[in-house]
N, C-alpha and C. Protein backbone atom coordinates (compact mmCIF):
# COMPACT_ATOMS: atom_id res chain seq x y z
N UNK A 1 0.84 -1.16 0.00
CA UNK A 1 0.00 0.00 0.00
C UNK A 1 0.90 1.24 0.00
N UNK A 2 0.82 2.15 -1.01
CA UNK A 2 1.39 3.27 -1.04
C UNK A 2 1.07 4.44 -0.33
N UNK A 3 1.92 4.96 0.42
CA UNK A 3 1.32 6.49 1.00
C UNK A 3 1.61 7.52 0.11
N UNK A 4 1.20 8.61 0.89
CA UNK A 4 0.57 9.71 0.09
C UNK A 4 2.39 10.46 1.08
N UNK A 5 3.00 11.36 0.35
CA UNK A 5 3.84 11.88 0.98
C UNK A 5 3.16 13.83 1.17
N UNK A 6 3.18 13.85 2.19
CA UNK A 6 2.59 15.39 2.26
C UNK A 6 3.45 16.32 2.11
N UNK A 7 2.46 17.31 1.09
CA UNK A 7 3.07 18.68 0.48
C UNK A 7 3.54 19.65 1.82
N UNK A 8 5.05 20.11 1.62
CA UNK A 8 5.18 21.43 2.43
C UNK A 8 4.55 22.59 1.86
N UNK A 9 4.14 23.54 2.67
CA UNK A 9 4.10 24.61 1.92
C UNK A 9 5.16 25.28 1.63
N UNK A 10 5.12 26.02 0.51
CA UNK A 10 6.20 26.43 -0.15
C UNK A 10 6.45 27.99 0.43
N UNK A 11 7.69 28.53 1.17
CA UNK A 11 7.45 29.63 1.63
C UNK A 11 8.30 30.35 0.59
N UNK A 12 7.32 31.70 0.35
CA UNK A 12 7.78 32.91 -0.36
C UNK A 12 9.39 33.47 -0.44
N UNK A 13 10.32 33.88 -1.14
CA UNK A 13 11.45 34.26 -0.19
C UNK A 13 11.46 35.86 0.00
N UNK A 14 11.26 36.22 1.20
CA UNK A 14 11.49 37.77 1.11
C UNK A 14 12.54 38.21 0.86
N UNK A 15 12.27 39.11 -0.18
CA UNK A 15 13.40 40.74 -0.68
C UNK A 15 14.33 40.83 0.64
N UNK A 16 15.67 40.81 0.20
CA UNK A 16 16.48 41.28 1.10
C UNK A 16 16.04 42.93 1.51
N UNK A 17 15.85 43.40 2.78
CA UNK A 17 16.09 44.73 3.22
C UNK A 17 17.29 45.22 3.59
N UNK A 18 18.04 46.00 2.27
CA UNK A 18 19.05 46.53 2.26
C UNK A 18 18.72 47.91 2.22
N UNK A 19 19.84 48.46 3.04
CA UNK A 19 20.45 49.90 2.89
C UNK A 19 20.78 50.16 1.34
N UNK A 20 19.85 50.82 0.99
CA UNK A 20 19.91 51.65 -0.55
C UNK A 20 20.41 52.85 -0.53
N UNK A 21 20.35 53.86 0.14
CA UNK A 21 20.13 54.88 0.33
C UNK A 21 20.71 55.71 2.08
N UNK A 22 21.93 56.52 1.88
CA UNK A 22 21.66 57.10 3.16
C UNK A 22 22.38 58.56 2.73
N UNK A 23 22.12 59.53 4.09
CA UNK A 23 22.28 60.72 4.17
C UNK A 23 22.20 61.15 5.50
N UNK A 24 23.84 62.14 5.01
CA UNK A 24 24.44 62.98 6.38
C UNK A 24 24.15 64.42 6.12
N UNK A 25 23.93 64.42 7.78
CA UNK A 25 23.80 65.85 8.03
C UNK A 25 24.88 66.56 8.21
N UNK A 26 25.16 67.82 7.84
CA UNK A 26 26.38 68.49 7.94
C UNK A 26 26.38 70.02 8.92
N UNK A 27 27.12 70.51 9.72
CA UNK A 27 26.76 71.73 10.21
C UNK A 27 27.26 72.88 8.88
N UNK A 28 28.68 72.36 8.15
CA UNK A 28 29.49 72.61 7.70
C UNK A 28 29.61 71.85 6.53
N UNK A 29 28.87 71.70 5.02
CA UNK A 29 28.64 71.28 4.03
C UNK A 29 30.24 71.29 3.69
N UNK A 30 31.08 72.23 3.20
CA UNK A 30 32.40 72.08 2.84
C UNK A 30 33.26 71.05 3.64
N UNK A 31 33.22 71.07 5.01
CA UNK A 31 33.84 70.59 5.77
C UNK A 31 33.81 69.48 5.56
N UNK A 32 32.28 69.00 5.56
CA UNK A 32 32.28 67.54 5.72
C UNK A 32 32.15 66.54 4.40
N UNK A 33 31.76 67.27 3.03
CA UNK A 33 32.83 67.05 1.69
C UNK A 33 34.39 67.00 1.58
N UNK A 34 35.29 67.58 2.35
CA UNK A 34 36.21 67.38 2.34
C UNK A 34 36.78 66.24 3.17
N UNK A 35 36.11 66.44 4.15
CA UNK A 35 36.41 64.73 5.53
C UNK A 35 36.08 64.19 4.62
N UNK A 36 34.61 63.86 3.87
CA UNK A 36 34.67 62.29 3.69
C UNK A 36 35.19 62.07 2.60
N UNK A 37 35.39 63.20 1.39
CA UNK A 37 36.46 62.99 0.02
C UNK A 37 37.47 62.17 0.54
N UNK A 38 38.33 63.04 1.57
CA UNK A 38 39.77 62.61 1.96
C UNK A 38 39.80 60.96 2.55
N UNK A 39 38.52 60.97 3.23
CA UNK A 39 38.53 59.74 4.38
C UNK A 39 38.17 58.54 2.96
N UNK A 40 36.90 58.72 2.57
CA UNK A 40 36.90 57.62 1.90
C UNK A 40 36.95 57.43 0.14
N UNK A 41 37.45 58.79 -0.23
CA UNK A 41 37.56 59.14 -1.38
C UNK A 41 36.11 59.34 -2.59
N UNK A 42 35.03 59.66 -1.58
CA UNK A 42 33.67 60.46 -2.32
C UNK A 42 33.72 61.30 -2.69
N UNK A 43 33.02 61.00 -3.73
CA UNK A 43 33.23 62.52 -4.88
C UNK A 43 31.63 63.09 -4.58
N UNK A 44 31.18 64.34 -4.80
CA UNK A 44 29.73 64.86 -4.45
C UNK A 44 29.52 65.59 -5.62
N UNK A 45 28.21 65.60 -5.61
CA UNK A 45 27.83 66.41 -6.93
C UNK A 45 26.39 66.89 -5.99
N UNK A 46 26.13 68.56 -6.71
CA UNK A 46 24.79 69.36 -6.36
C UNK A 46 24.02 68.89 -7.15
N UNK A 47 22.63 67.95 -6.47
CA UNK A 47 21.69 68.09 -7.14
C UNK A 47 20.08 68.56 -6.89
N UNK A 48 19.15 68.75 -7.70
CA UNK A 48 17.96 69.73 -7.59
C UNK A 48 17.29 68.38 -6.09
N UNK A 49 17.00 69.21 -4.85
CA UNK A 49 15.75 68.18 -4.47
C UNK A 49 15.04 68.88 -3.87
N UNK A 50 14.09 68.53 -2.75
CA UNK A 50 13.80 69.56 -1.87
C UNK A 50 14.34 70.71 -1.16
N UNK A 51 14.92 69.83 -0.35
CA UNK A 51 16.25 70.57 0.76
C UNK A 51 17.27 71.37 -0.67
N UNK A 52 17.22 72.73 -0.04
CA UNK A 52 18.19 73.27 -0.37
C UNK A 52 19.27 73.22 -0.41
N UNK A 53 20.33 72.86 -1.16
CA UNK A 53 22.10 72.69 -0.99
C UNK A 53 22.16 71.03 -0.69
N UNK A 54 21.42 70.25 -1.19
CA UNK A 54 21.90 68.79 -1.33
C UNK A 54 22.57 68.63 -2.13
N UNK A 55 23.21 67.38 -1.46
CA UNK A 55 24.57 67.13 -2.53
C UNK A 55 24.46 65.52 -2.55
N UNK A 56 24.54 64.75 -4.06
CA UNK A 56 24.97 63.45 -4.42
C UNK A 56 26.21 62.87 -3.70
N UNK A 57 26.05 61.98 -2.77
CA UNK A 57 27.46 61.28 -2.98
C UNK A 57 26.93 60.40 -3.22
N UNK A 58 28.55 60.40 -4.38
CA UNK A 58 29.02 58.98 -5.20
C UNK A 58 30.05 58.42 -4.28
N UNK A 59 29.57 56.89 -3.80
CA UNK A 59 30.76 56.49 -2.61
C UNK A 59 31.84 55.57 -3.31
N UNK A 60 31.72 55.47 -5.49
CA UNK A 60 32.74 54.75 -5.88
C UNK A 60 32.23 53.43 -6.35
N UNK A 61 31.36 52.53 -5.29
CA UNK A 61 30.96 51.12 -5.58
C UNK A 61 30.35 51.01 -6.94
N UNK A 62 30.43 49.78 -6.83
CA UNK A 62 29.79 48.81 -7.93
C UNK A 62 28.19 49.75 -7.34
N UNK A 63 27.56 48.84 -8.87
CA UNK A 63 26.01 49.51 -8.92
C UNK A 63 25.22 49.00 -7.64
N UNK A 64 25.18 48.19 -6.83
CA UNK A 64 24.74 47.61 -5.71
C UNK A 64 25.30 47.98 -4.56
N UNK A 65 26.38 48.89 -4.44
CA UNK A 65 26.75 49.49 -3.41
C UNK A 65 26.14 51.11 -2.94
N UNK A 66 25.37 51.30 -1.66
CA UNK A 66 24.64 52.61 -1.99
C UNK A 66 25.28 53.78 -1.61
N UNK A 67 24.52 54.87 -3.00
CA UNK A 67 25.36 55.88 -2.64
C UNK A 67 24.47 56.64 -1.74
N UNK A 68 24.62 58.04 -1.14
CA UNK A 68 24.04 58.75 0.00
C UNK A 68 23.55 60.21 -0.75
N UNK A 69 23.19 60.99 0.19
CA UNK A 69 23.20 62.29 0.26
C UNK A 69 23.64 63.34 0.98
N UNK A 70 24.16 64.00 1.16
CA UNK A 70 24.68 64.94 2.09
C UNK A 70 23.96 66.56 1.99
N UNK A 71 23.43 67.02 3.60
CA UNK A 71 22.58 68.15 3.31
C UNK A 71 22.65 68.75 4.66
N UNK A 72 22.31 69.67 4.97
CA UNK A 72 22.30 71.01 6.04
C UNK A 72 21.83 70.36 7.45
N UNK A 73 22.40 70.04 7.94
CA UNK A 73 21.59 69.51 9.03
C UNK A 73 20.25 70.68 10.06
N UNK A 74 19.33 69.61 9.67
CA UNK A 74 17.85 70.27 10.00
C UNK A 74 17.40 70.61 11.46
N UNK A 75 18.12 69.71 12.55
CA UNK A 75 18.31 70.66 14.29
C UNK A 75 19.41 69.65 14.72
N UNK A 76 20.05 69.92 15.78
CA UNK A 76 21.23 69.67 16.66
C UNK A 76 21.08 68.23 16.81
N UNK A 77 20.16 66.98 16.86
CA UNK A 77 20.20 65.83 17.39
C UNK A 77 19.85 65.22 15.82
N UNK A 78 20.21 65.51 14.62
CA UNK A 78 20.23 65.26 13.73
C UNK A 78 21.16 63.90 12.81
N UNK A 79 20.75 62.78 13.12
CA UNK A 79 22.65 62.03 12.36
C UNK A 79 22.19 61.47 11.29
N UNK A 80 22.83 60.87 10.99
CA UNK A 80 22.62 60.01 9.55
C UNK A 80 21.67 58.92 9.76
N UNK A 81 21.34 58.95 8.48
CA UNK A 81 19.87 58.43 8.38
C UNK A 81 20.28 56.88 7.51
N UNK A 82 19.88 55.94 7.42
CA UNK A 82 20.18 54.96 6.18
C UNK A 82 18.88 54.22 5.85
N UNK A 83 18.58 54.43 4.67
CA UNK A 83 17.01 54.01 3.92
C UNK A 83 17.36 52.94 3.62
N UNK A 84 16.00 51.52 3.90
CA UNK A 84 15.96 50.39 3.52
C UNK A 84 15.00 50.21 2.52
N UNK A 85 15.26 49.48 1.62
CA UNK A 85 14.60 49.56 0.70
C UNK A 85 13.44 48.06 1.24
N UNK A 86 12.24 48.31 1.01
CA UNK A 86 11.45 47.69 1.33
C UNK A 86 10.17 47.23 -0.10
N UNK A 87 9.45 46.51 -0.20
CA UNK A 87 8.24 46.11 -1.17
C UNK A 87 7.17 47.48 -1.33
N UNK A 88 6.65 47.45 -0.01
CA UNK A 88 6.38 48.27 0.06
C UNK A 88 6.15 49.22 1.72
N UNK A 89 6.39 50.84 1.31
CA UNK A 89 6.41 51.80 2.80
C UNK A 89 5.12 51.53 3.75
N UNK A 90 4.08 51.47 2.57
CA UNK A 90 2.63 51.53 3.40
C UNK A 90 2.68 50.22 4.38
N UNK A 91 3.21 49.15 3.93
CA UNK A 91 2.53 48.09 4.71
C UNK A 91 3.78 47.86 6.13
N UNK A 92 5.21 48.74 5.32
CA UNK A 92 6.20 48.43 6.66
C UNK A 92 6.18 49.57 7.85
N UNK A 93 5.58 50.65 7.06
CA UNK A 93 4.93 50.97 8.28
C UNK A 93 4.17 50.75 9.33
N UNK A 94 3.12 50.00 8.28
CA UNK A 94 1.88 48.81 9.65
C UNK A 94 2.83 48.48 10.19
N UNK A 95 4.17 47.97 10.22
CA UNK A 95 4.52 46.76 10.87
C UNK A 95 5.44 47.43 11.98
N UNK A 96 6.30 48.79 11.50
CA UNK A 96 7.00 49.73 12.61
C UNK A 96 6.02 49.83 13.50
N UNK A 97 5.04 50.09 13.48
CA UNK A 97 3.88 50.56 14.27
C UNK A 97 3.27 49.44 15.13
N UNK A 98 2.98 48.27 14.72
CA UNK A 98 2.99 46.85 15.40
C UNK A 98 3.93 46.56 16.21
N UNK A 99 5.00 46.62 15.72
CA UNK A 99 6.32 46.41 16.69
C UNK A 99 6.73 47.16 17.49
N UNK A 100 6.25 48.52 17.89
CA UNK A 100 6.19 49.83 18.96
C UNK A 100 7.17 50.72 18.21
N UNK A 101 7.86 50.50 16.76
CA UNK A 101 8.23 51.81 16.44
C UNK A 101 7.61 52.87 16.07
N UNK A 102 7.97 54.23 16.09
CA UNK A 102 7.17 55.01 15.75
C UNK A 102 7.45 55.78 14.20
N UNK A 103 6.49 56.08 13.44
CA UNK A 103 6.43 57.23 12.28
C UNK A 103 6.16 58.47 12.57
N UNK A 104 7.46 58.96 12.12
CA UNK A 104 8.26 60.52 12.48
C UNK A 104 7.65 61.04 11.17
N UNK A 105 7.82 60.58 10.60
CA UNK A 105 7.55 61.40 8.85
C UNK A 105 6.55 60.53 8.23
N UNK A 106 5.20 60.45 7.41
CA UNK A 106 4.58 59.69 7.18
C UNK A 106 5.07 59.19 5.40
N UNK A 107 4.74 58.53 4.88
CA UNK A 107 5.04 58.17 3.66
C UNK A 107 5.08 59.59 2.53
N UNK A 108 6.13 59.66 2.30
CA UNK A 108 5.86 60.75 1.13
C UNK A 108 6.86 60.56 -0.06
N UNK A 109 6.38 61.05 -1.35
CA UNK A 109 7.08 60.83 -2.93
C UNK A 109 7.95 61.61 -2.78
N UNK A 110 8.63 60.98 -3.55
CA UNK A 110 9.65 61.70 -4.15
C UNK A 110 9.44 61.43 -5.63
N UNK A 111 8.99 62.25 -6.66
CA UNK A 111 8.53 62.28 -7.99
C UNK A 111 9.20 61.48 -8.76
N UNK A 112 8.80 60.43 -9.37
CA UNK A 112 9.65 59.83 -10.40
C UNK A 112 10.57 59.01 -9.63
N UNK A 113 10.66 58.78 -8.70
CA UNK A 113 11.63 58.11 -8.06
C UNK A 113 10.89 56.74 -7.03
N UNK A 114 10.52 57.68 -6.24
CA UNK A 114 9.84 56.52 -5.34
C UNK A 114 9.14 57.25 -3.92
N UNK A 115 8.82 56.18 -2.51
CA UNK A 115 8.55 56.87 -1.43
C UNK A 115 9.25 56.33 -0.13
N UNK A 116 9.47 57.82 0.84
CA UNK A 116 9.91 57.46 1.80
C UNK A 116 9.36 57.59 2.72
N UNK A 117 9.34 57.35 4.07
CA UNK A 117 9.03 57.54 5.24
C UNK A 117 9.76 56.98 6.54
N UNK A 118 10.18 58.54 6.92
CA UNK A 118 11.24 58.24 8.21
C UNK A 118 10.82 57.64 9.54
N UNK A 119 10.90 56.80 10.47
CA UNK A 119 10.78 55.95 11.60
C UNK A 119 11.92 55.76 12.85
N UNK A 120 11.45 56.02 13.66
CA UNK A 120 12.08 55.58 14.56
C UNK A 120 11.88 54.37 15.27
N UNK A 121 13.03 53.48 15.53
CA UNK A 121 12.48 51.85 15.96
C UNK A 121 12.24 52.14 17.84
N UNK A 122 12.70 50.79 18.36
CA UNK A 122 12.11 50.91 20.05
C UNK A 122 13.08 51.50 20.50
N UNK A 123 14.16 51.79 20.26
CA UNK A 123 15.77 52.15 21.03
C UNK A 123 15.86 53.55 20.78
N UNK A 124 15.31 54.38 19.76
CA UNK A 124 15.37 55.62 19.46
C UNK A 124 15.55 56.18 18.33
N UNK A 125 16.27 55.14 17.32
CA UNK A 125 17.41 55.52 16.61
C UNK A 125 16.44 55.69 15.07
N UNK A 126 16.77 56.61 14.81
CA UNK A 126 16.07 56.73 13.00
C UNK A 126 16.60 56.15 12.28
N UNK A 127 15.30 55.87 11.60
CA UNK A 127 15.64 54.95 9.97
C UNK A 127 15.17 55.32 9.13
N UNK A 128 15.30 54.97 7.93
CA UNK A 128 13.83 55.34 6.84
C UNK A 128 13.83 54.37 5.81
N UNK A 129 12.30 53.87 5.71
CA UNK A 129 11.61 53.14 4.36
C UNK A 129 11.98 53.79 3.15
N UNK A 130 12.25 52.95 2.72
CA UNK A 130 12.01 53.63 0.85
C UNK A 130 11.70 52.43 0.16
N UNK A 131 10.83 52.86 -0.77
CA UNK A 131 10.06 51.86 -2.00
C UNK A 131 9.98 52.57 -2.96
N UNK A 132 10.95 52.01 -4.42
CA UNK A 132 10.85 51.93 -5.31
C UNK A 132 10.18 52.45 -6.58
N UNK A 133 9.42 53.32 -7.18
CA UNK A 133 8.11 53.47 -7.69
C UNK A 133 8.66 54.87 -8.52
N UNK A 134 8.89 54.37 -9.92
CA UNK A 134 9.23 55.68 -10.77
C UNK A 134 7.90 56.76 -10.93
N UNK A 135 6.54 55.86 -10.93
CA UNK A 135 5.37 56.26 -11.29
C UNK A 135 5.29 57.46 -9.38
N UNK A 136 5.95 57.52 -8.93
CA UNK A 136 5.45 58.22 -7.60
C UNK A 136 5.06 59.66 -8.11
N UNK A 137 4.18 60.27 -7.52
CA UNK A 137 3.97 61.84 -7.87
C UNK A 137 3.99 62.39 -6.31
């Protein structure tokens, strides 16, 4: 008599959540283009965004290595931020919020690019979502 061997279910594999994306605050925009040129050999370029006086860094890597932004720092307890790239913001927010982190910044576009939304987890420390989405307005 033959048995029946039972099906596993097959689990999904989730998207790695990687750091895509990060950005320093500067008191001193020159200053701290020149530290990190020298320190890790980033090159910066001005480009158009919200924040006034942002700057591209290029940190050099391969296409999978992320580059940052560098911009004015916005008040005194300000540090660097590093965006994970996620499926999607709306639903990892449910889940910051489930897990007792909190949303500092709620989901917002960035045109043609995608969306972010900044969070703080249980320890204090900021992070931010980002998802993907050229179609964002």
């Amino acid at each position: 008599m033959a048995t029946r061997a039972k099906k596993r279910a097959v689990k999904k594999p989730q998207a790695a959540a990687s750091i895509v994306w990060f950005e320093v605050p500067a008191d001193d925009l020159d200053r701290a283009k020149k530290f990190y040129g020298s320190l890790f050999g980033w090159s910066f370029a001005k480009i158009p965004a919200a924040i006034d006086d942002y700057w591209h860094i290029d940190t050099g890597g391969k296409d999978a290595t992320p580059d940052g932004g560098l911009m004015p720092r916005m008040h005194p307890q300000q540090s660097i931020t590093n965006y994970v790239g996620v499926p999607s913001v709306t639903v990892a927010m449910k889940k910051v919020d489930k897990l007792g982190g909190t949303i500092c910044t709620p989901k917002t576009a960035v045109p043609g690019m995608g969306y972010f939304a900044i969070c703080q987890d249980t320890e204090g420390n900021t992070f931010a979502l980002w998802e993907m989405n050229e179609r964002a307005k």
